[in-house]
Protein backbone atom coordinates (compact mmCIF):
# COMPACT_ATOMS: atom_id res chain seq x y z
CA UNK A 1 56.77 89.72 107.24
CA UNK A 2 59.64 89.66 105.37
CA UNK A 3 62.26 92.38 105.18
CA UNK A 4 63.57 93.40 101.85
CA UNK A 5 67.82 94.69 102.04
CA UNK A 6 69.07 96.85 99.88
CA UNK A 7 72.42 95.62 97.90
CA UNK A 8 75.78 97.23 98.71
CA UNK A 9 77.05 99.55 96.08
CA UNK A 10 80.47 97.33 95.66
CA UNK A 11 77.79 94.23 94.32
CA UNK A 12 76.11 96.26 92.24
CA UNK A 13 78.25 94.97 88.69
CA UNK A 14 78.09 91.30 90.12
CA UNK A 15 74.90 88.87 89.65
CA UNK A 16 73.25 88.52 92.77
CA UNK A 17 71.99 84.52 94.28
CA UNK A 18 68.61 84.44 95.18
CA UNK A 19 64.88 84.02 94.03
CA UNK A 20 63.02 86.43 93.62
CA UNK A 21 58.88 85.60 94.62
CA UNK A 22 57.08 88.67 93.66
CA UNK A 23 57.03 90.74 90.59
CA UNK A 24 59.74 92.71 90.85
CA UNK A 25 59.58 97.10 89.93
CA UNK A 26 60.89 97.67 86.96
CA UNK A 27 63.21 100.39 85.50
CA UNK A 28 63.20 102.19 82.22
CA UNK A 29 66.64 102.95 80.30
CA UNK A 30 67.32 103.38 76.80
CA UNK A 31 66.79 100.22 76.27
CA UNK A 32 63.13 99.98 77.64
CA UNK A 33 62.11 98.02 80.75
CA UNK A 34 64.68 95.79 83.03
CA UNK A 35 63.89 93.46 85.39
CA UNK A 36 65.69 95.51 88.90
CA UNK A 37 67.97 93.78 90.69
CA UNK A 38 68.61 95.55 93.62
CA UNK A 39 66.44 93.85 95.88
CA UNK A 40 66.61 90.12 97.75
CA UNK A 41 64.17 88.11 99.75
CA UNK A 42 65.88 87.60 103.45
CA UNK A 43 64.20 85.69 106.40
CA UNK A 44 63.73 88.47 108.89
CA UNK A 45 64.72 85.68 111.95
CA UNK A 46 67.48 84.25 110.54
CA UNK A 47 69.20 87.40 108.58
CA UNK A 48 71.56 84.94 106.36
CA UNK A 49 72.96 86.56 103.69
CA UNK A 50 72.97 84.62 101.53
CA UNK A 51 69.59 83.42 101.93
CA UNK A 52 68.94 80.05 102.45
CA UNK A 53 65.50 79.77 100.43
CA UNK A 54 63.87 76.41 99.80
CA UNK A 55 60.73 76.42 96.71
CA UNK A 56 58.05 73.44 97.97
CA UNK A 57 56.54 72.50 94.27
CA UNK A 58 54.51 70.07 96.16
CA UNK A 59 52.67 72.94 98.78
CA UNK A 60 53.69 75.52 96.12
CA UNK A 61 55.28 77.87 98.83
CA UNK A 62 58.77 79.20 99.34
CA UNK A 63 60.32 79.01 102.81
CA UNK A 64 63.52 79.68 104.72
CA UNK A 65 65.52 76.39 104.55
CA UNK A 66 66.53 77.01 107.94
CA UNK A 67 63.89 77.81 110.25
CA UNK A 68 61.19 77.02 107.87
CA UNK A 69 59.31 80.11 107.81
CA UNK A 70 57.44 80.69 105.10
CA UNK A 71 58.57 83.98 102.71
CA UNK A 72 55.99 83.34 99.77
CA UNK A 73 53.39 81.67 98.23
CA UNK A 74 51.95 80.60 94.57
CA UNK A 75 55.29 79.42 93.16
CA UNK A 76 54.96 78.08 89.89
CA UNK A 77 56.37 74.73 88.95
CA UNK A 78 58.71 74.76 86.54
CA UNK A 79 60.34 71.37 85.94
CA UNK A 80 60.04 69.56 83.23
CA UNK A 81 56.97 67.64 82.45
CA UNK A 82 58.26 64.87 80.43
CA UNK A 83 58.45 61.08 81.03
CA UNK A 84 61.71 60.63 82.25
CA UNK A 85 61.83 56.53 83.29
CA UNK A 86 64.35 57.28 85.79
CA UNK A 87 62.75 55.80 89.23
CA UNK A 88 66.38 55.39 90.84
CA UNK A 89 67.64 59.22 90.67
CA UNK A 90 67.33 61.85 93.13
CA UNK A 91 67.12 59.25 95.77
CA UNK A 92 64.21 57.54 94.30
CA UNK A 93 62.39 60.03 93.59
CA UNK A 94 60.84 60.14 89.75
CA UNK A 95 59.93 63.67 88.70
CA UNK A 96 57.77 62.46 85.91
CA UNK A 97 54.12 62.86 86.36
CA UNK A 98 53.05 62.74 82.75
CA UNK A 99 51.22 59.38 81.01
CA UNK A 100 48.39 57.04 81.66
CA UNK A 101 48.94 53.97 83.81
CA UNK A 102 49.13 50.52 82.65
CA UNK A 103 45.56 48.97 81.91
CA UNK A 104 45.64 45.57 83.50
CA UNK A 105 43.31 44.71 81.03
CA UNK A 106 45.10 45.08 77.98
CA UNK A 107 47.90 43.11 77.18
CA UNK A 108 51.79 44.32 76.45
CA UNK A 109 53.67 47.04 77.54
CA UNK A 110 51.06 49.64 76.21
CA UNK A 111 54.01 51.73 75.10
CA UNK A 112 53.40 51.87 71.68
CA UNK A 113 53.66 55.35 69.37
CA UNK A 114 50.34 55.46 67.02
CA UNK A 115 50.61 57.30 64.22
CA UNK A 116 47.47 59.97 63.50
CA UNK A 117 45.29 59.99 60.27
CA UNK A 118 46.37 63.26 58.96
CA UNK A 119 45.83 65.27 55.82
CA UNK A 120 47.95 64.21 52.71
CA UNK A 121 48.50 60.98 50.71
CA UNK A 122 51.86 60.45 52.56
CA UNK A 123 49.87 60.73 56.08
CA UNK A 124 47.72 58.64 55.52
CA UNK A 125 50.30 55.88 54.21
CA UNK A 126 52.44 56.17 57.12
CA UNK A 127 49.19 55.24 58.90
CA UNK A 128 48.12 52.37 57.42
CA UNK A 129 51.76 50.80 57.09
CA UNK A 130 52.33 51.38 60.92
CA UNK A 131 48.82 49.96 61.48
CA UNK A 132 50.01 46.91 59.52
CA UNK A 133 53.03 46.40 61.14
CA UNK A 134 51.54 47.17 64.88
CA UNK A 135 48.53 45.33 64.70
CA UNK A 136 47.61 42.67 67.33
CA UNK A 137 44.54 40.38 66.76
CA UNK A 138 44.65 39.59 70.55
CA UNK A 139 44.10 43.21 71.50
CA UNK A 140 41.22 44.16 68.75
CA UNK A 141 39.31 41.00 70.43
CA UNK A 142 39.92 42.31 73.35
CA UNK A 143 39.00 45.75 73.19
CA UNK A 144 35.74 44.25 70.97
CA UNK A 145 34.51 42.68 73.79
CA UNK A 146 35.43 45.19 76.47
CA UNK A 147 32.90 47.26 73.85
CA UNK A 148 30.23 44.85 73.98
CA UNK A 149 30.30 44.71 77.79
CA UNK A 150 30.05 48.17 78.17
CA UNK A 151 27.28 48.64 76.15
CA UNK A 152 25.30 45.59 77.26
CA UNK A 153 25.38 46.50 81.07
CA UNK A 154 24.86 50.39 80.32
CA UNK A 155 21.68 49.09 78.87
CA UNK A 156 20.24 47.69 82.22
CA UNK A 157 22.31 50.40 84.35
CA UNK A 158 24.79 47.89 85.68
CA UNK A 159 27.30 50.19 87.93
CA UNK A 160 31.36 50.09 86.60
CA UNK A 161 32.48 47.96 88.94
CA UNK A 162 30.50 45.24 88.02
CA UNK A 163 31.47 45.78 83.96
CA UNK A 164 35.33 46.20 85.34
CA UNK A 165 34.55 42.84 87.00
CA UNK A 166 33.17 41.01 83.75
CA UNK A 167 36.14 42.51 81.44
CA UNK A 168 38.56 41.01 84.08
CA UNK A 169 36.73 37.69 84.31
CA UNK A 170 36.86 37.73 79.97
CA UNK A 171 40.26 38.15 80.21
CA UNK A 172 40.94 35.13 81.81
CA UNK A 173 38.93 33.50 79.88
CA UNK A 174 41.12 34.72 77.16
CA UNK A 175 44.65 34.08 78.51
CA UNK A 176 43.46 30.40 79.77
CA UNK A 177 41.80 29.43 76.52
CA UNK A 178 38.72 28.42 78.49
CA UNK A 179 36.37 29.24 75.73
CA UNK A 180 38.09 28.27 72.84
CA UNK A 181 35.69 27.85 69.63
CA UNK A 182 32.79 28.91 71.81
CA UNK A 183 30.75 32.04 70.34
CA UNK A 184 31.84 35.06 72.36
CA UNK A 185 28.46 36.15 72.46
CA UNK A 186 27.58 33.24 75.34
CA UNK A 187 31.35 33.78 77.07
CA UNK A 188 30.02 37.69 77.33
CA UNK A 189 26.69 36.96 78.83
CA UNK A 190 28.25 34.24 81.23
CA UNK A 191 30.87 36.60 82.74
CA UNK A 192 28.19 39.54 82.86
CA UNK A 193 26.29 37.04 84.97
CA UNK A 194 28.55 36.09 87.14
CA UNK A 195 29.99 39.15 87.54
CA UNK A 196 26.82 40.62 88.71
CA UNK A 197 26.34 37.96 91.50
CA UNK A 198 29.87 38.28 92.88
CA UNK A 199 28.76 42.83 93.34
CA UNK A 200 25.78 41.26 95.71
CA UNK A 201 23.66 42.68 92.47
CA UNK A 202 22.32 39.46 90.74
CA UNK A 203 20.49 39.07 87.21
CA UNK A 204 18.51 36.34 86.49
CA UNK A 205 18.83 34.08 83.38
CA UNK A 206 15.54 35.62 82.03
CA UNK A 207 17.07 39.28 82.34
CA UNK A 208 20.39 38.12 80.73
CA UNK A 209 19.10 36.22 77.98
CA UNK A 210 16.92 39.31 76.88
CA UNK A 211 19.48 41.22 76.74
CA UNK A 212 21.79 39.35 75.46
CA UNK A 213 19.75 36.77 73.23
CA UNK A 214 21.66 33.76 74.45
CA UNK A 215 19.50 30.87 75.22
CA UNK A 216 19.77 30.69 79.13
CA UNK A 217 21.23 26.58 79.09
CA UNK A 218 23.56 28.31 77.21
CA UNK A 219 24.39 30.76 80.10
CA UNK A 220 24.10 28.01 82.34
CA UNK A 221 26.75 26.08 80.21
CA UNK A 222 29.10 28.50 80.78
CA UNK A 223 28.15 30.06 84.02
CA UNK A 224 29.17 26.72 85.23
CA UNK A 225 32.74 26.17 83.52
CA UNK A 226 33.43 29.72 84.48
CA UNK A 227 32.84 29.05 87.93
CA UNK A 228 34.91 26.23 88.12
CA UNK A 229 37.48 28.44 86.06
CA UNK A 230 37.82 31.00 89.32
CA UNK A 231 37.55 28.41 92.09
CA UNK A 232 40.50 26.67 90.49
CA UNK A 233 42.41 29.91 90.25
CA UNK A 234 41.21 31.08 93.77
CA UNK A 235 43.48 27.78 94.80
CA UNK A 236 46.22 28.63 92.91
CA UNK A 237 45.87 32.16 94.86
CA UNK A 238 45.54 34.24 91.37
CA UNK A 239 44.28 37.84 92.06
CA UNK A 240 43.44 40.13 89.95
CA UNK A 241 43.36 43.88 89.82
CA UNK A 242 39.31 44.60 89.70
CA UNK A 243 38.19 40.97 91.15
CA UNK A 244 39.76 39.21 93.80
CA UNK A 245 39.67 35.70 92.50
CA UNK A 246 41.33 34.28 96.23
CA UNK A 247 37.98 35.47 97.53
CA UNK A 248 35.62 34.09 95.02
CA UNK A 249 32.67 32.39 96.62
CA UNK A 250 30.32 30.07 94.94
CA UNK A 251 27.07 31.65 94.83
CA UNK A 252 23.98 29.80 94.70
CA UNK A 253 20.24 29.94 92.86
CA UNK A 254 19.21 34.07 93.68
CA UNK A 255 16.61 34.39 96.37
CA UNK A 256 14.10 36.24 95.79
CA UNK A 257 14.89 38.44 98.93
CA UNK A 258 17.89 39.69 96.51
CA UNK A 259 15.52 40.75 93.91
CA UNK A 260 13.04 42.78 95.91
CA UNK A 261 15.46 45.95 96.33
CA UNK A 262 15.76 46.23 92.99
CA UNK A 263 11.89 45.59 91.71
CA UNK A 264 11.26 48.46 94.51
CA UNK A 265 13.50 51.15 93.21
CA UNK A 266 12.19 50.82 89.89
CA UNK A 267 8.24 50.81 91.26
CA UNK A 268 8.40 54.08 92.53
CA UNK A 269 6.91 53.62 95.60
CA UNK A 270 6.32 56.89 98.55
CA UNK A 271 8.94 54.91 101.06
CA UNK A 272 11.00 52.66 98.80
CA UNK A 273 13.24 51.92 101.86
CA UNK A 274 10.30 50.60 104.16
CA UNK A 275 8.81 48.73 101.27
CA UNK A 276 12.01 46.72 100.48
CA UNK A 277 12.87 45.76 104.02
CA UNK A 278 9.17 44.75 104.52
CA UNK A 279 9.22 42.74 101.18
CA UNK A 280 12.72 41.07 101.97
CA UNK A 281 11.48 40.34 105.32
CA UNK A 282 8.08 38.25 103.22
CA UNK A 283 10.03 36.86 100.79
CA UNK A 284 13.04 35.19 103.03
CA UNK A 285 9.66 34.01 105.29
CA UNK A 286 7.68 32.75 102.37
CA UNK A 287 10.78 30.72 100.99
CA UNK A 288 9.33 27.69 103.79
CA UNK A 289 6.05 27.65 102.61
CA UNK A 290 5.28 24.03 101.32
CA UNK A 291 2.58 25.99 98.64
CA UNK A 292 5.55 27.64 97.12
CA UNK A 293 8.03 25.13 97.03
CA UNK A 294 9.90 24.92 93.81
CA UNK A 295 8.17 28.43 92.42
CA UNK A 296 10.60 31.19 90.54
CA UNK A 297 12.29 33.67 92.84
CA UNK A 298 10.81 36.09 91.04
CA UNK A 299 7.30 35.21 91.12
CA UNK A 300 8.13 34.96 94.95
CA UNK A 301 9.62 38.41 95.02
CA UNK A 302 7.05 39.84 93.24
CA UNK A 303 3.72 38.78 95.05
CA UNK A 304 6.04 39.44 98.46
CA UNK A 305 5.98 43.19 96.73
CA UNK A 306 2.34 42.62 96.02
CA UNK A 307 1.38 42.28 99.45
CA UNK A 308 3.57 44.59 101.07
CA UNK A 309 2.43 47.58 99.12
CA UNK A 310 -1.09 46.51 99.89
CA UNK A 311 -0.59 45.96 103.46
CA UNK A 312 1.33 49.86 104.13
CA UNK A 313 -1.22 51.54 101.78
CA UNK A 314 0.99 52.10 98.81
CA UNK A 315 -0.41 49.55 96.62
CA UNK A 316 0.63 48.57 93.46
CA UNK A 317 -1.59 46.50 90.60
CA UNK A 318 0.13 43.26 89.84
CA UNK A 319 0.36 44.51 85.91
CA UNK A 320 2.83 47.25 87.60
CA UNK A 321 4.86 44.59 89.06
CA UNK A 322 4.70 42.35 86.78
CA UNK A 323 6.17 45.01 84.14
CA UNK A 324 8.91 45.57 86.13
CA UNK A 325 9.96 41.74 87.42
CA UNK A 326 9.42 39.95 84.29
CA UNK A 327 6.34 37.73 84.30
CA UNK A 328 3.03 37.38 84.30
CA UNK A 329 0.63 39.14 86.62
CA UNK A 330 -1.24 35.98 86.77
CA UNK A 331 1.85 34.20 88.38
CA UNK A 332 2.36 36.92 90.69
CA UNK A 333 -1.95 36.25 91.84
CA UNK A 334 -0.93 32.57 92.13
CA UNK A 335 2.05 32.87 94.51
CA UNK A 336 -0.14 35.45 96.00
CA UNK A 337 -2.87 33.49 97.06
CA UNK A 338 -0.60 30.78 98.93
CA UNK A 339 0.67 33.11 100.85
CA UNK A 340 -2.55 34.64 102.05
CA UNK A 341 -3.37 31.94 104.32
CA UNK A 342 -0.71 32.74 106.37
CA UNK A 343 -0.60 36.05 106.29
CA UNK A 344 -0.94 36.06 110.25
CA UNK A 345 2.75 33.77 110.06
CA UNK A 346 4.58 36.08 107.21
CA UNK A 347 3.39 39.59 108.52
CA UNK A 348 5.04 40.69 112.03
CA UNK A 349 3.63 42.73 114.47
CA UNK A 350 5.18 45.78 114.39
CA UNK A 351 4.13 46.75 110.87
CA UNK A 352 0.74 46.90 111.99
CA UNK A 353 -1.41 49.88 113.48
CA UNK A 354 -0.95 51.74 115.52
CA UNK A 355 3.20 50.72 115.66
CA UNK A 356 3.36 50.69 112.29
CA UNK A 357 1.21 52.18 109.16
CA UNK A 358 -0.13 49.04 108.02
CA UNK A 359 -3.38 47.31 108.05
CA UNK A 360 -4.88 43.55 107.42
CA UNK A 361 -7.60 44.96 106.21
CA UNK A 362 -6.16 46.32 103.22
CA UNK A 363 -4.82 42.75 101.59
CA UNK A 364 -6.90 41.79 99.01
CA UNK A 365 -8.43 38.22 99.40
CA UNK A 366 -7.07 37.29 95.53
């Protein structure tokens, strides 16, 4: 612990060096209460008078600058908290730790001073005139479609990554004049699209152009030009702060293996885990039947669903399925019954009982 010395009597009309870490007794005089002076905080192994104390702001503790034992704890910050801009003093070390960072999004130095929409005519005039004589077209479309995006993939739960993703794909779009006199409506759903393939979390055409009522050649249009957009800035080894366009990889049709984790989480099933390997295992093994050659992915994915919740005794009616992928449920009975026949080829051996929980017997012939 630390030892507390009394001041001399000869130092008693002088100011005294040193922090004090505790609250301090106080004394009553005339003039009310005073802070009392007549104690110090010492290290009791090193004795140095004066005291060599040292406050840590960072671990918020006070300790003995020479031996580093620790006198106190809970000290309280108090340097300024203002922006200071001044990255070169105290040996490179910038105090400031106030402001947001720079959105890589946005464009310019983000710096700007806005002024509020306050009460009075004269409030409100300095607002408009500094809106007038601040305002950037560039930004507004910007921040317009950032907007959209947000709201169009929070409508089919697509995670923040992926929207970060498009709004950094738009952007280029935007700074190369890719698009230029295309509807932003169809440069939205493109990026959206592509976005969502490049997260290993693809959308189809169907599920983009229902939510975003662009006709899906449309999507195709521009999936394609935006494509070629990235690969040709992947050469010129352009990155970017949310996607990494030196790593950009073409990405082909979706397989229907990449839909069934998806159509499974939203069917509800008793083992969703067990159900999507099972129905990625069918689908990837169905893909090289000659029956279902040139069919939909997600017709594919969806009767692969259909006959893996059938076969582990958590079966699902193809209306249930066919709510949740998209189409019909009398596509889903069509891929269904070309895969039957080889059922013995697409279902392995250690799904069945008694390894596994399911049974032949439960398929339905149609």
């Amino acid at each position: 612990m630390a030892t507390v010395a009394p001041r001399p009597e000869s130092d008693f009309s002088t100011p005294v060096q040193g922090i004090p870490t505790q609250n301090q007794p106080q004394t009553q005089s005339e003039g009310g209460y005073k802070q009392n002076l007549n104690q110090r905080l010492l290290c009791p192994d090193c004795n140095e008078d004066p005291p060599n104390l040292v406050e840590e702001f960072s671990s918020g503790d006070m300790v003995c600058g020479s031996c580093g034992l620790v006198l106190g704890d809970r000290i309280i910050d108090t340097r300024s908290e203002w922006r200071t801009f001044a990255n070169d003093d105290q040996g490179n070390d910038d105090p400031s730790r106030v402001g947001d960072a720079m959105n890589p999004l946005l464009n310019g130095s983000q710096l700007e001073t806005n002024i509020g929409f306050g009460e009075g005519m004269r409030a409100r005039e300095l607002h408009r005139a500094q809106n007038r004589v601040t305002s950037d077209k560039a930004t507004k479309t910007l921040l317009a479609a950032y907007r959209e995006i947000t709201q169009l993939c929070d409508a089919i739960h697509i995670p923040k990554a992926t929207q970060d993703s498009a709004k950094h794909i738009f952007k280029m779009t935007e700074d190369k004049k890719v698009f230029k006199g295309k509807p932003q409506e169809a440069v939205i759903a493109g990026c959206i699209f592509i976005a969502c393939r490049q997260s290993k979390a693809p959308r189809t055409f169907r599920e983009i152009y229902s939510l975003t009522r662009v006709s899906k050649k449309e999507i195709g249009r521009t999936f394609k030009t935006l494509e070629k957009m990235l690969q040709t800035s992947r050469d010129e080894n352009v990155t970017g702060s949310f996607l990494m366009v030196e790593n950009y990889e073409a990405t082909g049709t979706t397989n229907a293996a990449e839909l069934c984790a998806r159509y499974c989480n939203n069917l509800q099933f008793k083992n969703p885990h067990l159900m999507e390997k099972i129905s990625k295992v069918l689908a990837e093994k169905s893909s090289s039947l000659k029956d279902l050659a040139g069919r939909s992915p997600l017709s594919i994915a969806a009767a692969s669903i259909y006959m893996a919740s059938h076969l582990m005794g958590d079966p699902k009616t193809s209306r249930d399925i066919a709510a949740v992928a998209g189409v019909s449920d009398g596509t889903i009975r069509t891929a269904y019954r070309h895969m039957y026949p080889s059922r013995k080829e697409l279902i392995e051996k250690e799904w069945l009982y008694p390894i596994g929980a399911g049974r032949m017997d439960n398929l339905p012939s149609n």
